[in-house]
PDB file of N, CA and C in Angstrom:
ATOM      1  N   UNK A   1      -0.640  -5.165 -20.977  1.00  0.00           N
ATOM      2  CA  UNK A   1      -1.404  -4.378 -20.038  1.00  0.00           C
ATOM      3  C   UNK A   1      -2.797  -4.958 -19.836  1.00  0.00           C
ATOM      4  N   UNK A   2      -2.623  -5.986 -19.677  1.00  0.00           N
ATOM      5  CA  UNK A   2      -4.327  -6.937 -19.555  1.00  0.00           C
ATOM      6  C   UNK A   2      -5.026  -6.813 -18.480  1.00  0.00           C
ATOM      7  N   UNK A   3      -4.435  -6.453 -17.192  1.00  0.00           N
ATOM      8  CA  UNK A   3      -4.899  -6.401 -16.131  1.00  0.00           C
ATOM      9  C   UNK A   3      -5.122  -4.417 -15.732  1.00  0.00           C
ATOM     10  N   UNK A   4      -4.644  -3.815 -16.525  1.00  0.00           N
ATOM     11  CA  UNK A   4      -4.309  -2.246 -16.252  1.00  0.00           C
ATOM     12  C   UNK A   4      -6.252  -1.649 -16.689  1.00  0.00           C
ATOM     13  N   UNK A   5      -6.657  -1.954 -17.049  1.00  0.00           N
ATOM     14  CA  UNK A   5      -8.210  -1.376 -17.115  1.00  0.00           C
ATOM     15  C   UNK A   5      -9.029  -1.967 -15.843  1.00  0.00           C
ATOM     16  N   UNK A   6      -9.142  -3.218 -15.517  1.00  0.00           N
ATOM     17  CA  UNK A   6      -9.612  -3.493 -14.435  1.00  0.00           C
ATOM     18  C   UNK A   6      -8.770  -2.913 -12.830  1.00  0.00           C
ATOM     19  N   UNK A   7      -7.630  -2.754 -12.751  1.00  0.00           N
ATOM     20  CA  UNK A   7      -6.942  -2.025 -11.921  1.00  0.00           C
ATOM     21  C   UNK A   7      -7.580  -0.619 -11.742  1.00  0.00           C
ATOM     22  N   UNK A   8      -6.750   0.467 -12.720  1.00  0.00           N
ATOM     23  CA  UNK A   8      -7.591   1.113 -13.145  1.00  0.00           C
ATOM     24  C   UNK A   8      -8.459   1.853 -12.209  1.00  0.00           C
ATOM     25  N   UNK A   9      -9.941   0.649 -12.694  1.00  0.00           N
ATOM     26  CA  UNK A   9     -11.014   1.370 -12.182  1.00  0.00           C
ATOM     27  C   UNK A   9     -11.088   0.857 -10.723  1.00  0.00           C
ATOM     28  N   UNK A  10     -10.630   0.163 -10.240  1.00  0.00           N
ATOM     29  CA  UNK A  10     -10.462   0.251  -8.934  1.00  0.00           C
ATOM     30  C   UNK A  10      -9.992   1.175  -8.365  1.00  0.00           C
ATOM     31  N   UNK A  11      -8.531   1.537  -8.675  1.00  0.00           N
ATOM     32  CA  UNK A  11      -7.923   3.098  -8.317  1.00  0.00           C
ATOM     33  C   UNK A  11      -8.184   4.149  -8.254  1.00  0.00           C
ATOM     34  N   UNK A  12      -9.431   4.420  -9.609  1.00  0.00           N
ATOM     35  CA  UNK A  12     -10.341   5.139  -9.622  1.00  0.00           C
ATOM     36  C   UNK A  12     -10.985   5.536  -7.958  1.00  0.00           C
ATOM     37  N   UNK A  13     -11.607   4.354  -7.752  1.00  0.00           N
ATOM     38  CA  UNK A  13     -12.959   4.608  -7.082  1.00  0.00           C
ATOM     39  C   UNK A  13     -12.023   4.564  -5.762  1.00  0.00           C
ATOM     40  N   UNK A  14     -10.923   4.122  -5.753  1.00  0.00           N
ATOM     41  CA  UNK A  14     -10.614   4.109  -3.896  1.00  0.00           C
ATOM     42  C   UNK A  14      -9.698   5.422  -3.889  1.00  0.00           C
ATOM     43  N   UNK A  15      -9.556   5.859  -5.005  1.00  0.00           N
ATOM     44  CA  UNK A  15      -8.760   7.171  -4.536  1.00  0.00           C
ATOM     45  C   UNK A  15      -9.617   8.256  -4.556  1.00  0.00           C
ATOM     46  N   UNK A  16     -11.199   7.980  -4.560  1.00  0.00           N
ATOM     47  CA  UNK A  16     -12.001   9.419  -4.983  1.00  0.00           C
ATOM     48  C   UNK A  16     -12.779   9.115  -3.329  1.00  0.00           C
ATOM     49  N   UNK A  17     -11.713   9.093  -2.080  1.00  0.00           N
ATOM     50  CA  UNK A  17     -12.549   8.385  -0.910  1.00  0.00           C
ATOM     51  C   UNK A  17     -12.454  10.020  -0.167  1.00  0.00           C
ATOM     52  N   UNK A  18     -12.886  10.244   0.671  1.00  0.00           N
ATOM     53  CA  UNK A  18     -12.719  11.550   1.655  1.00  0.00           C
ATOM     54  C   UNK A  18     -11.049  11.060   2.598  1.00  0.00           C
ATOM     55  N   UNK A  19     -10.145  11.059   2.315  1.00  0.00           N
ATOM     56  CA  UNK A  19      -9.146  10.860   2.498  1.00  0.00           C
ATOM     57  C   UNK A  19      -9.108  11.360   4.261  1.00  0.00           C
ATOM     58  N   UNK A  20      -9.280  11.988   4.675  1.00  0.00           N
ATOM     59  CA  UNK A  20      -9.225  12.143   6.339  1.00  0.00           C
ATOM     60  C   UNK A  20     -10.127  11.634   6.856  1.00  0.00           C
ATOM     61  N   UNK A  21     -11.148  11.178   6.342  1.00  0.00           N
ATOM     62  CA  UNK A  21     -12.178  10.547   7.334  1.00  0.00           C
ATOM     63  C   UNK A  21     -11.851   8.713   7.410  1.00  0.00           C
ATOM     64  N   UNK A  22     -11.294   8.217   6.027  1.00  0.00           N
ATOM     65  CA  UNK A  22     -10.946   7.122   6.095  1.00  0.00           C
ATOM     66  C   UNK A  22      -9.578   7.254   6.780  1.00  0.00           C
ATOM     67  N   UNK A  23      -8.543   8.043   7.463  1.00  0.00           N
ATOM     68  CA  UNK A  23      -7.049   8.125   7.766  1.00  0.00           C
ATOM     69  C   UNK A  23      -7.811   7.822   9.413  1.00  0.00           C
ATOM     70  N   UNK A  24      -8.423   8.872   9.834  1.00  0.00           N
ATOM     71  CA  UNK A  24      -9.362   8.627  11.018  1.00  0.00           C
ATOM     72  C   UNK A  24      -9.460   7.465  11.319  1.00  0.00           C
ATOM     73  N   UNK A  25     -10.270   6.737  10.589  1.00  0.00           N
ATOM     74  CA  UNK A  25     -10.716   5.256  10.485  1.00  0.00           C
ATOM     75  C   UNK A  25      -9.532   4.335  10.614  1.00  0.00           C
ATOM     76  N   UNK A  26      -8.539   4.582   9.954  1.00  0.00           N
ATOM     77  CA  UNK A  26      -7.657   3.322   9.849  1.00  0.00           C
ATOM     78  C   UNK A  26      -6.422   3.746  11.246  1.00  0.00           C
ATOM     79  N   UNK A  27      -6.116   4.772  11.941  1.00  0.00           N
ATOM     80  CA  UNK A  27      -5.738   5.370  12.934  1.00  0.00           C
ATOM     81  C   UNK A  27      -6.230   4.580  14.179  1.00  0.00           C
ATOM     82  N   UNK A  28      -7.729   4.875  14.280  1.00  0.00           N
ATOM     83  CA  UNK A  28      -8.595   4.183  15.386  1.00  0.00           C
ATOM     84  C   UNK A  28      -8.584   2.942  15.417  1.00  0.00           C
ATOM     85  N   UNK A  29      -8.639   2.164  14.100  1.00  0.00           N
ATOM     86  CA  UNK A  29      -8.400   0.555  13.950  1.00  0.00           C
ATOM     87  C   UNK A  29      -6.898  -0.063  14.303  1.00  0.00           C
ATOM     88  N   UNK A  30      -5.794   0.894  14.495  1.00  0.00           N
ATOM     89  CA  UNK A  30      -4.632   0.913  14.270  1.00  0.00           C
ATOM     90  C   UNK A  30      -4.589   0.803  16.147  1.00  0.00           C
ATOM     91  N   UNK A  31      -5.360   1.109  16.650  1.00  0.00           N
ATOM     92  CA  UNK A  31      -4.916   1.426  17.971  1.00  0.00           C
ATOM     93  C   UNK A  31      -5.417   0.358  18.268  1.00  0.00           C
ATOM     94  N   UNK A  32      -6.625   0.289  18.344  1.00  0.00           N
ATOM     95  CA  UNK A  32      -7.883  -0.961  18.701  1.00  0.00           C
ATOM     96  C   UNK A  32      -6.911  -2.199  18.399  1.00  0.00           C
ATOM     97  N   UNK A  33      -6.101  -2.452  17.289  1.00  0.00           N
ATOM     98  CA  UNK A  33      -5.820  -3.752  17.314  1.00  0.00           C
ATOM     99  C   UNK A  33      -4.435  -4.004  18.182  1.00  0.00           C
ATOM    100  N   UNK A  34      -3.991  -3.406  18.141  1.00  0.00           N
ATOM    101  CA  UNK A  34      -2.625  -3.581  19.675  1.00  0.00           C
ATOM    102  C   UNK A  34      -3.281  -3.238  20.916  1.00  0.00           C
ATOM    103  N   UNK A  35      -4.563  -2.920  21.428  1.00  0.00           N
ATOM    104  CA  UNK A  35      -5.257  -3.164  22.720  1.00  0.00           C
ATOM    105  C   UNK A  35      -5.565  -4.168  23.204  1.00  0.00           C
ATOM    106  N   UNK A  36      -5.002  -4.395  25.024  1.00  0.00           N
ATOM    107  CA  UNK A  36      -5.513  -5.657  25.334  1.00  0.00           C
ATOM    108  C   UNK A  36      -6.938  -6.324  25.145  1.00  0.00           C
ATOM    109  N   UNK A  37      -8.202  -5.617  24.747  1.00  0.00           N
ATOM    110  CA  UNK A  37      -9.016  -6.613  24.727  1.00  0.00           C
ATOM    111  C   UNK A  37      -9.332  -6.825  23.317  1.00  0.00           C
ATOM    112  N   UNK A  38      -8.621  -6.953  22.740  1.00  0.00           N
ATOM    113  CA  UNK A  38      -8.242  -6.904  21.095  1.00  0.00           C
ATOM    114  C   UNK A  38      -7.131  -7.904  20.766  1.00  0.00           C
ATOM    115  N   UNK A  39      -6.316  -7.550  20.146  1.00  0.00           N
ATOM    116  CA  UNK A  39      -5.093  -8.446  19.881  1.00  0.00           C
ATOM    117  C   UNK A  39      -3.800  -8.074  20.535  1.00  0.00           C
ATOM    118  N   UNK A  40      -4.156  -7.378  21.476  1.00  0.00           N
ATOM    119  CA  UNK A  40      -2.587  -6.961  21.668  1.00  0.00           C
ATOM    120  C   UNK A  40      -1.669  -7.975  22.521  1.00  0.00           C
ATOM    121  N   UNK A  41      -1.841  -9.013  22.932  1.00  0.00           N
ATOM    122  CA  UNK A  41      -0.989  -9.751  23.198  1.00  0.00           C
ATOM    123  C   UNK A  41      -0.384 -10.498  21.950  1.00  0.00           C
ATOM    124  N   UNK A  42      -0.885 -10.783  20.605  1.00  0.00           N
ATOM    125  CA  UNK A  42      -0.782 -11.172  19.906  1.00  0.00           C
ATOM    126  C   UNK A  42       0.312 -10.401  19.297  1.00  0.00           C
ATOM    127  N   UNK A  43       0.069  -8.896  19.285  1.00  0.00           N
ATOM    128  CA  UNK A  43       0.667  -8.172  18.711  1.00  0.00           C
ATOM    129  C   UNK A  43       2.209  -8.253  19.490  1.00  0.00           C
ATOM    130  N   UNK A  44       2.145  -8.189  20.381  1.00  0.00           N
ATOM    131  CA  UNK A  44       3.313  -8.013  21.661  1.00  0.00           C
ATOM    132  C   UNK A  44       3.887  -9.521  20.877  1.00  0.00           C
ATOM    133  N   UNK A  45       3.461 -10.412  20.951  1.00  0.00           N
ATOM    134  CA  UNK A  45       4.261 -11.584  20.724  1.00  0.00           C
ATOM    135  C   UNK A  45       4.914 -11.595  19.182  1.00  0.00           C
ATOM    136  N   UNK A  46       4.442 -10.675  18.310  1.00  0.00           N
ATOM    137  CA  UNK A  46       5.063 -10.832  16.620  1.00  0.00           C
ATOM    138  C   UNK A  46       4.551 -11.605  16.192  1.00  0.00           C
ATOM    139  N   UNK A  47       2.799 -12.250  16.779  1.00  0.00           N
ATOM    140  CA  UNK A  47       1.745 -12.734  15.508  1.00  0.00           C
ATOM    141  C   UNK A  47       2.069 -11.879  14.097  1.00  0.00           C
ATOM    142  N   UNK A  48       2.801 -12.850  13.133  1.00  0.00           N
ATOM    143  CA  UNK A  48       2.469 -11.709  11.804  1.00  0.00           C
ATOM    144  C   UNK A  48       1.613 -11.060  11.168  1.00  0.00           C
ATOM    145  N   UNK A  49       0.296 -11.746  11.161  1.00  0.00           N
ATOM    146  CA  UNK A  49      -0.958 -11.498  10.719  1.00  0.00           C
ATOM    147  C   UNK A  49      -1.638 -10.604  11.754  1.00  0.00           C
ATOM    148  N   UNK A  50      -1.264 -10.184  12.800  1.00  0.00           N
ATOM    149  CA  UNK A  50      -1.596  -8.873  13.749  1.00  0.00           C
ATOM    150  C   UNK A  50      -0.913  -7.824  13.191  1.00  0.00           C
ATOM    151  N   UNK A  51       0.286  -8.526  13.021  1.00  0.00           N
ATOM    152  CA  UNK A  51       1.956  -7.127  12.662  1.00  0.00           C
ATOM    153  C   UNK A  51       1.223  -6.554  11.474  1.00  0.00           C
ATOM    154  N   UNK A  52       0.667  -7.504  10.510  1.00  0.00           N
ATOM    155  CA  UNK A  52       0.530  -6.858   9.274  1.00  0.00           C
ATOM    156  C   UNK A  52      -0.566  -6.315   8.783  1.00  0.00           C
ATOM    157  N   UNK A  53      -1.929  -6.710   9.891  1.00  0.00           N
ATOM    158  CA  UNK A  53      -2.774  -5.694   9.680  1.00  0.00           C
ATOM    159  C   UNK A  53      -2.559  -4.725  10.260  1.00  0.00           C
ATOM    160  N   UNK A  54      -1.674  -4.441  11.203  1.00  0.00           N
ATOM    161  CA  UNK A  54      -1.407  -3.104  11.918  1.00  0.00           C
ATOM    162  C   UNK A  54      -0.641  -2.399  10.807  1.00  0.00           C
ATOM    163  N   UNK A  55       0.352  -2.512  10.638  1.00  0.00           N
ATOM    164  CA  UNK A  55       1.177  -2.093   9.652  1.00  0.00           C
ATOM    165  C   UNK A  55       0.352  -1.097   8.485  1.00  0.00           C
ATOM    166  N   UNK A  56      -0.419  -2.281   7.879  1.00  0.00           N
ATOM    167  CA  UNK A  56      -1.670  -1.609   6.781  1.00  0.00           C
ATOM    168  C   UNK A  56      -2.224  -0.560   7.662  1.00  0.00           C
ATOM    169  N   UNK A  57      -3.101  -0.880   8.837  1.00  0.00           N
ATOM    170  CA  UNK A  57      -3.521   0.383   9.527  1.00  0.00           C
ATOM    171  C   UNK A  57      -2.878   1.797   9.486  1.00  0.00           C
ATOM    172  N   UNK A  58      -1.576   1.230   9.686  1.00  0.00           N
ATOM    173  CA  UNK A  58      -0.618   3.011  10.264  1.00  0.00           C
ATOM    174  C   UNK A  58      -0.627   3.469   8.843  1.00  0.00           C
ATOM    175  N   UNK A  59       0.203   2.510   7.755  1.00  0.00           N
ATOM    176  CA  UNK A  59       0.262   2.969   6.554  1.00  0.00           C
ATOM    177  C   UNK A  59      -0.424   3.351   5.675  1.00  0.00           C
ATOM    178  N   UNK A  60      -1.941   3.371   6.037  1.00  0.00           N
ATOM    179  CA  UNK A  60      -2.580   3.815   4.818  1.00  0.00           C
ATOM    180  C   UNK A  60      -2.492   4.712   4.039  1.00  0.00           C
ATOM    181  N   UNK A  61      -2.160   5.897   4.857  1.00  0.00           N
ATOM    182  CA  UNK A  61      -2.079   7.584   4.092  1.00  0.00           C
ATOM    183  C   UNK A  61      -0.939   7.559   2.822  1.00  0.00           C
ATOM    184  N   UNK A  62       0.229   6.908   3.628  1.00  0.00           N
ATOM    185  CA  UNK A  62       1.307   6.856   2.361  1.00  0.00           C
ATOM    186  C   UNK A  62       0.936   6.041   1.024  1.00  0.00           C
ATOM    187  N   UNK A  63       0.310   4.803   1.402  1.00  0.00           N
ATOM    188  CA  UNK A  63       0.161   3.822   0.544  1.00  0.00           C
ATOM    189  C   UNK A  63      -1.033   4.889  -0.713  1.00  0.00           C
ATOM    190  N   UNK A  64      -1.772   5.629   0.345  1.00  0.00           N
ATOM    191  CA  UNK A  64      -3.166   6.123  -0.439  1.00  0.00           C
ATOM    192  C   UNK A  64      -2.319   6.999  -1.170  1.00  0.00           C
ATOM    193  N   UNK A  65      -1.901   7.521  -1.000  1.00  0.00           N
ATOM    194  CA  UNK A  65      -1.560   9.141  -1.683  1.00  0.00           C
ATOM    195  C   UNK A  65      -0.336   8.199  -2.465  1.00  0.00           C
ATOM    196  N   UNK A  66       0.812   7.551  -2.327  1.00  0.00           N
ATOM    197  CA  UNK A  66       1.757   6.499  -3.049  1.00  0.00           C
ATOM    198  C   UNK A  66       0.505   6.147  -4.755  1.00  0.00           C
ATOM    199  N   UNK A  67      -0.531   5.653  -4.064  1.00  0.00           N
ATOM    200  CA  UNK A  67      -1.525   4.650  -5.032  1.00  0.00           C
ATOM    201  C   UNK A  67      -2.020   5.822  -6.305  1.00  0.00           C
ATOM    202  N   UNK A  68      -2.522   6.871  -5.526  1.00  0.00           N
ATOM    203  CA  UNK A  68      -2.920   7.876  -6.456  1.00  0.00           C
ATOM    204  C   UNK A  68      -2.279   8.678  -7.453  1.00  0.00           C
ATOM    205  N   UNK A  69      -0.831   8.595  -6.835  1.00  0.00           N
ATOM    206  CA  UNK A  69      -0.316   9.702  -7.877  1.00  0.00           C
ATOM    207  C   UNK A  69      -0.258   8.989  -9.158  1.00  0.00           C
ATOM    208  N   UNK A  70      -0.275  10.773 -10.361  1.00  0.00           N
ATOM    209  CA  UNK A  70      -0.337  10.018 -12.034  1.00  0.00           C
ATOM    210  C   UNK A  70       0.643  10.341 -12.697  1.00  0.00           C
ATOM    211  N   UNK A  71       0.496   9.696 -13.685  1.00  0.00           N
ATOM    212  CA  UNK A  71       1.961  10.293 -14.215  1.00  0.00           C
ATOM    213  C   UNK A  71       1.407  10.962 -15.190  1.00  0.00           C
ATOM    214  N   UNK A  72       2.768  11.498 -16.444  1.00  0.00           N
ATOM    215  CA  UNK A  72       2.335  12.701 -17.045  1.00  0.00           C
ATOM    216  C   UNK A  72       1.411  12.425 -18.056  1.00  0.00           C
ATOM    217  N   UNK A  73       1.390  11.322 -17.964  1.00  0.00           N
ATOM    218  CA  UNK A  73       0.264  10.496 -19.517  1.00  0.00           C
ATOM    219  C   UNK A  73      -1.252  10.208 -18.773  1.00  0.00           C
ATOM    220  N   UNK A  74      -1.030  10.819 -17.637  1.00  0.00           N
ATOM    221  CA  UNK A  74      -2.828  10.619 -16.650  1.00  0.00           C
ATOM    222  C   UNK A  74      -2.697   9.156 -16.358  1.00  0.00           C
ATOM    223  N   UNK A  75      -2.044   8.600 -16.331  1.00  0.00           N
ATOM    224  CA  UNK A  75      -2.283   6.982 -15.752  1.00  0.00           C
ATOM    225  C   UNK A  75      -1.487   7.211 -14.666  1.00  0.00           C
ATOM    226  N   UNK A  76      -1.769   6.251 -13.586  1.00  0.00           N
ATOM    227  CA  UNK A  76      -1.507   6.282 -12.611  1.00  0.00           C
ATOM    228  C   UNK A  76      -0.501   5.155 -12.094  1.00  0.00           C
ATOM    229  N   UNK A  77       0.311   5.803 -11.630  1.00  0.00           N
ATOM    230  CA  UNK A  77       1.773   5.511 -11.755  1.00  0.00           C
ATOM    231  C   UNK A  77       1.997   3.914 -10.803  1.00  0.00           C
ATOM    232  N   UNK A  78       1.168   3.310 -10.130  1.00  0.00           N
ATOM    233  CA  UNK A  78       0.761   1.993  -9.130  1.00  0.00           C
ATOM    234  C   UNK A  78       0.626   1.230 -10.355  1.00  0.00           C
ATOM    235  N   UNK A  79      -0.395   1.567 -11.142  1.00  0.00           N
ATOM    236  CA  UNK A  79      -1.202   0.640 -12.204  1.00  0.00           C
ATOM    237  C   UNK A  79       0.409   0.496 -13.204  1.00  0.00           C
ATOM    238  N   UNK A  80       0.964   1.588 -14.053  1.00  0.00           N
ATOM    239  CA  UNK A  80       1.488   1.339 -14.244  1.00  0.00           C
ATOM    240  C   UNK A  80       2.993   0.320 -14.133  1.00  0.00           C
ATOM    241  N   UNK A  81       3.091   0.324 -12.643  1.00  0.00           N
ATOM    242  CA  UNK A  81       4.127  -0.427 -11.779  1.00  0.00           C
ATOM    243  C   UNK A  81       3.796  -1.262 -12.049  1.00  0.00           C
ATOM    244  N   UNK A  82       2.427  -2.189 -11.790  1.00  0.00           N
ATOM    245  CA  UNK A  82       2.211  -3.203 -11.341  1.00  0.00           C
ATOM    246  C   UNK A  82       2.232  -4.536 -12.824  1.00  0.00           C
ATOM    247  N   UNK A  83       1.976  -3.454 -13.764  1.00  0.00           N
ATOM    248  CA  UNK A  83       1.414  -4.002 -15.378  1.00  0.00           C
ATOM    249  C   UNK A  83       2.917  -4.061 -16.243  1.00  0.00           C
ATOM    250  N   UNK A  84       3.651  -3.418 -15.519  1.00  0.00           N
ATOM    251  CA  UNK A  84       5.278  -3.617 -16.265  1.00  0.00           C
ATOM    252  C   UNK A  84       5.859  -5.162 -16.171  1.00  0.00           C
ATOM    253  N   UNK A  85       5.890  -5.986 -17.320  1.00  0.00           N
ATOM    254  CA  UNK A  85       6.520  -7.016 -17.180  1.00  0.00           C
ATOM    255  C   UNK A  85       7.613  -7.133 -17.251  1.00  0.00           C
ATOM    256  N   UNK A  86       8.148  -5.779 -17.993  1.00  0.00           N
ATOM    257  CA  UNK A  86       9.464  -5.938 -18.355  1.00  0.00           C
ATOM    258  C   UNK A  86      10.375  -5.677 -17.325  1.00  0.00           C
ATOM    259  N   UNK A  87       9.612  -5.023 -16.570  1.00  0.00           N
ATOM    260  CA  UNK A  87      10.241  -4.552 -14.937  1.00  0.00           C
ATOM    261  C   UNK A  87       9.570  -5.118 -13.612  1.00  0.00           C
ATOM    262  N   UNK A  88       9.006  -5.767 -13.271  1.00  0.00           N
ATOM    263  CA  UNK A  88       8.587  -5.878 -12.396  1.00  0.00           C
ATOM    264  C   UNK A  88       8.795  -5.377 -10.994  1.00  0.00           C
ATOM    265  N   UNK A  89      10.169  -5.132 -11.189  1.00  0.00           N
ATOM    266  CA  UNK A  89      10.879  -4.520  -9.805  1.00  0.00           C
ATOM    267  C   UNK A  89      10.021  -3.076  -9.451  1.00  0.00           C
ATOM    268  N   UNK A  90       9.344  -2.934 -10.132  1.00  0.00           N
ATOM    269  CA  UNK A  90       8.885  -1.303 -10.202  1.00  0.00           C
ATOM    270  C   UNK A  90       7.583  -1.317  -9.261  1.00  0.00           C
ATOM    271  N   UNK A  91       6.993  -2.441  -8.646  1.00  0.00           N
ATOM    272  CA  UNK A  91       5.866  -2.536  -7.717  1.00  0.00           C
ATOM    273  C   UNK A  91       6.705  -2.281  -6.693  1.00  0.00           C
ATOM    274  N   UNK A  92       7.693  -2.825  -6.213  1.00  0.00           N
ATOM    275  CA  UNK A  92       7.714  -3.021  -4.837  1.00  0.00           C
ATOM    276  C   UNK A  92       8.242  -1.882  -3.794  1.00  0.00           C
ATOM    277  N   UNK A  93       8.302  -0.821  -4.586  1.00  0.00           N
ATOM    278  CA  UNK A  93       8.281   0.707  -3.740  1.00  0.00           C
ATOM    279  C   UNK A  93       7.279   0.395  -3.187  1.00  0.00           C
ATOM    280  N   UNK A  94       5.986   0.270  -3.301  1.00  0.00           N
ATOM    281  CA  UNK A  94       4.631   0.486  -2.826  1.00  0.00           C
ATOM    282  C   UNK A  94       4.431  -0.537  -1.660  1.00  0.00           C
ATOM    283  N   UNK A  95       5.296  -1.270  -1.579  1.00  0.00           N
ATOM    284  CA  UNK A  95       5.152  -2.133  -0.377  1.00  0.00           C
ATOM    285  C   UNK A  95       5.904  -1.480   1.017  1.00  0.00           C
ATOM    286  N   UNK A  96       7.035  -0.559   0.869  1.00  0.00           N
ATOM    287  CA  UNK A  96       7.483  -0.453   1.524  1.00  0.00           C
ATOM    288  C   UNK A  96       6.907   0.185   2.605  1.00  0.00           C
ATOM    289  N   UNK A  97       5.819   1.391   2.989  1.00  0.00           N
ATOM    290  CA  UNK A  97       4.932   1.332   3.885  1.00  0.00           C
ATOM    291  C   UNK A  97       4.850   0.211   4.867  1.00  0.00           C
ATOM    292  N   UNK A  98       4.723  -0.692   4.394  1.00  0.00           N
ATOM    293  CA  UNK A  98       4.406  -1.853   4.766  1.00  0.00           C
ATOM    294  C   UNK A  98       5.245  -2.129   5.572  1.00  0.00           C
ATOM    295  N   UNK A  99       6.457  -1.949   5.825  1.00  0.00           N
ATOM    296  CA  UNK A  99       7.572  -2.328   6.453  1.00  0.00           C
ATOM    297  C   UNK A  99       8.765  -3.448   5.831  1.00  0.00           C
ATOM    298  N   UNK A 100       8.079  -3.245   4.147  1.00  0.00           N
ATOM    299  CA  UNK A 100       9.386  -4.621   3.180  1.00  0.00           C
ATOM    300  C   UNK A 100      10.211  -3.971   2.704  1.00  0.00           C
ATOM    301  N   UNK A 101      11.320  -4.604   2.709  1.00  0.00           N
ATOM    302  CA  UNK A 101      12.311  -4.500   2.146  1.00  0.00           C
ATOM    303  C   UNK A 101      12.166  -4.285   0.099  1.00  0.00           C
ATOM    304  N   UNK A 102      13.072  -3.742  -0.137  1.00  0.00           N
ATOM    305  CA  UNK A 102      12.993  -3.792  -1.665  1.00  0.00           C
ATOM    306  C   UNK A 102      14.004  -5.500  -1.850  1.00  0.00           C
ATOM    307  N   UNK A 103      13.884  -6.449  -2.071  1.00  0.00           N
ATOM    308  CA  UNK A 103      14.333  -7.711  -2.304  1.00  0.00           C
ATOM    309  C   UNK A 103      16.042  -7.256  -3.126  1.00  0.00           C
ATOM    310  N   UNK A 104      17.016  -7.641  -2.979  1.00  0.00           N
ATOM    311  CA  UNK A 104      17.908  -7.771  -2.983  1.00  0.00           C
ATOM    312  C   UNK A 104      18.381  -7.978  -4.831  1.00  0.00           C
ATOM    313  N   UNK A 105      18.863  -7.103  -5.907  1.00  0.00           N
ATOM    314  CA  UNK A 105      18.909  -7.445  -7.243  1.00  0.00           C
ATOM    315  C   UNK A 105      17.911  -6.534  -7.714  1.00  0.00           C
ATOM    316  N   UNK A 106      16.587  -5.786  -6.928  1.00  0.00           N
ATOM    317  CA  UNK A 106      15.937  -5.357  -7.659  1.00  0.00           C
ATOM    318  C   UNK A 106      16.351  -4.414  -8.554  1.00  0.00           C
ATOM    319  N   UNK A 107      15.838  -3.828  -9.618  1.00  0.00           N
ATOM    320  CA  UNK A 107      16.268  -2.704 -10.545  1.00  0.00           C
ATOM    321  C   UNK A 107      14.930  -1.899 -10.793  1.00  0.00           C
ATOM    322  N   UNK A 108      14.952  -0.773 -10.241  1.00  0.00           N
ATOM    323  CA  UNK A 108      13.617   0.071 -10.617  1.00  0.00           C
ATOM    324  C   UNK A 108      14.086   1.036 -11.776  1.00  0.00           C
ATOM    325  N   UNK A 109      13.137   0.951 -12.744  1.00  0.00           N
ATOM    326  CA  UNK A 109      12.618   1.355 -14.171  1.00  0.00           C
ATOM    327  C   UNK A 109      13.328   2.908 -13.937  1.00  0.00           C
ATOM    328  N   UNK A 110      14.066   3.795 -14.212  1.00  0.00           N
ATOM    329  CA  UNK A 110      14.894   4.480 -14.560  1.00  0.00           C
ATOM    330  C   UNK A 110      15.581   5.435 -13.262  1.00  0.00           C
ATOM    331  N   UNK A 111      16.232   4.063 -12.540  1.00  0.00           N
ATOM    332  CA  UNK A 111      17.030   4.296 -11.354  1.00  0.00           C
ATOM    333  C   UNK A 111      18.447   3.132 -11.589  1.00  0.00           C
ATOM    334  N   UNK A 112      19.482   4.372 -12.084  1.00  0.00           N
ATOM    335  CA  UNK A 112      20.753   3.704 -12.359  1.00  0.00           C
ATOM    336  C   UNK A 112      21.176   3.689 -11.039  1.00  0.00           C
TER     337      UNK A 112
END
């Protein structure tokens, strides 16, 4: 768990945000960037790096509230995902917002 204290306190501080005023924010950025005097031709064409900051845009709320929840030991269940070596498969729920796939073989930590 070498990396789970510096995580952590990151999670800390981005989950203690005013949660509707930043959803606001990433909503309005979400629009702005598929507008023509913005990127939206880019977007129209399947630039990935448009697709995928949009993507992040729409998804934030899930990803935020996904990031925050804790588990019953008060740690927070992302950090924990991410710090499992023995599982690794256990991050990539958190991508799915995102629009990824869970990779093909994965096995999440107590899902027979």
């Amino acid at each position: 768990m070498d990396g789970a204290f510096p995580t952590t306190q990151i999670i800390d501080k981005t989950c203690n945000v005013d949660i509707d005023k930043c959803q606001g924010i990433m909503d309005k950025l979400g629009r702005q960037i598929t507008s023509e005097e913005n990127c939206g031709l880019d977007f129209r064409l399947g630039n990935p790096i448009v697709n995928q900051a949009y993507a992040a845009f729409i998804a934030y709320k899930p990803i935020y509230t996904a990031s925050c929840l804790k588990s019953d030991s008060g740690s927070y269940c992302y950090v924990d995902a991410m710090t499992n070596t023995s599982s690794p498969s256990d991050s990539y729920p958190y991508y799915i917002p995102l629009g990824r796939n869970l990779p093909g073989g994965s096995r999440l930590t107590g899902i027979d």
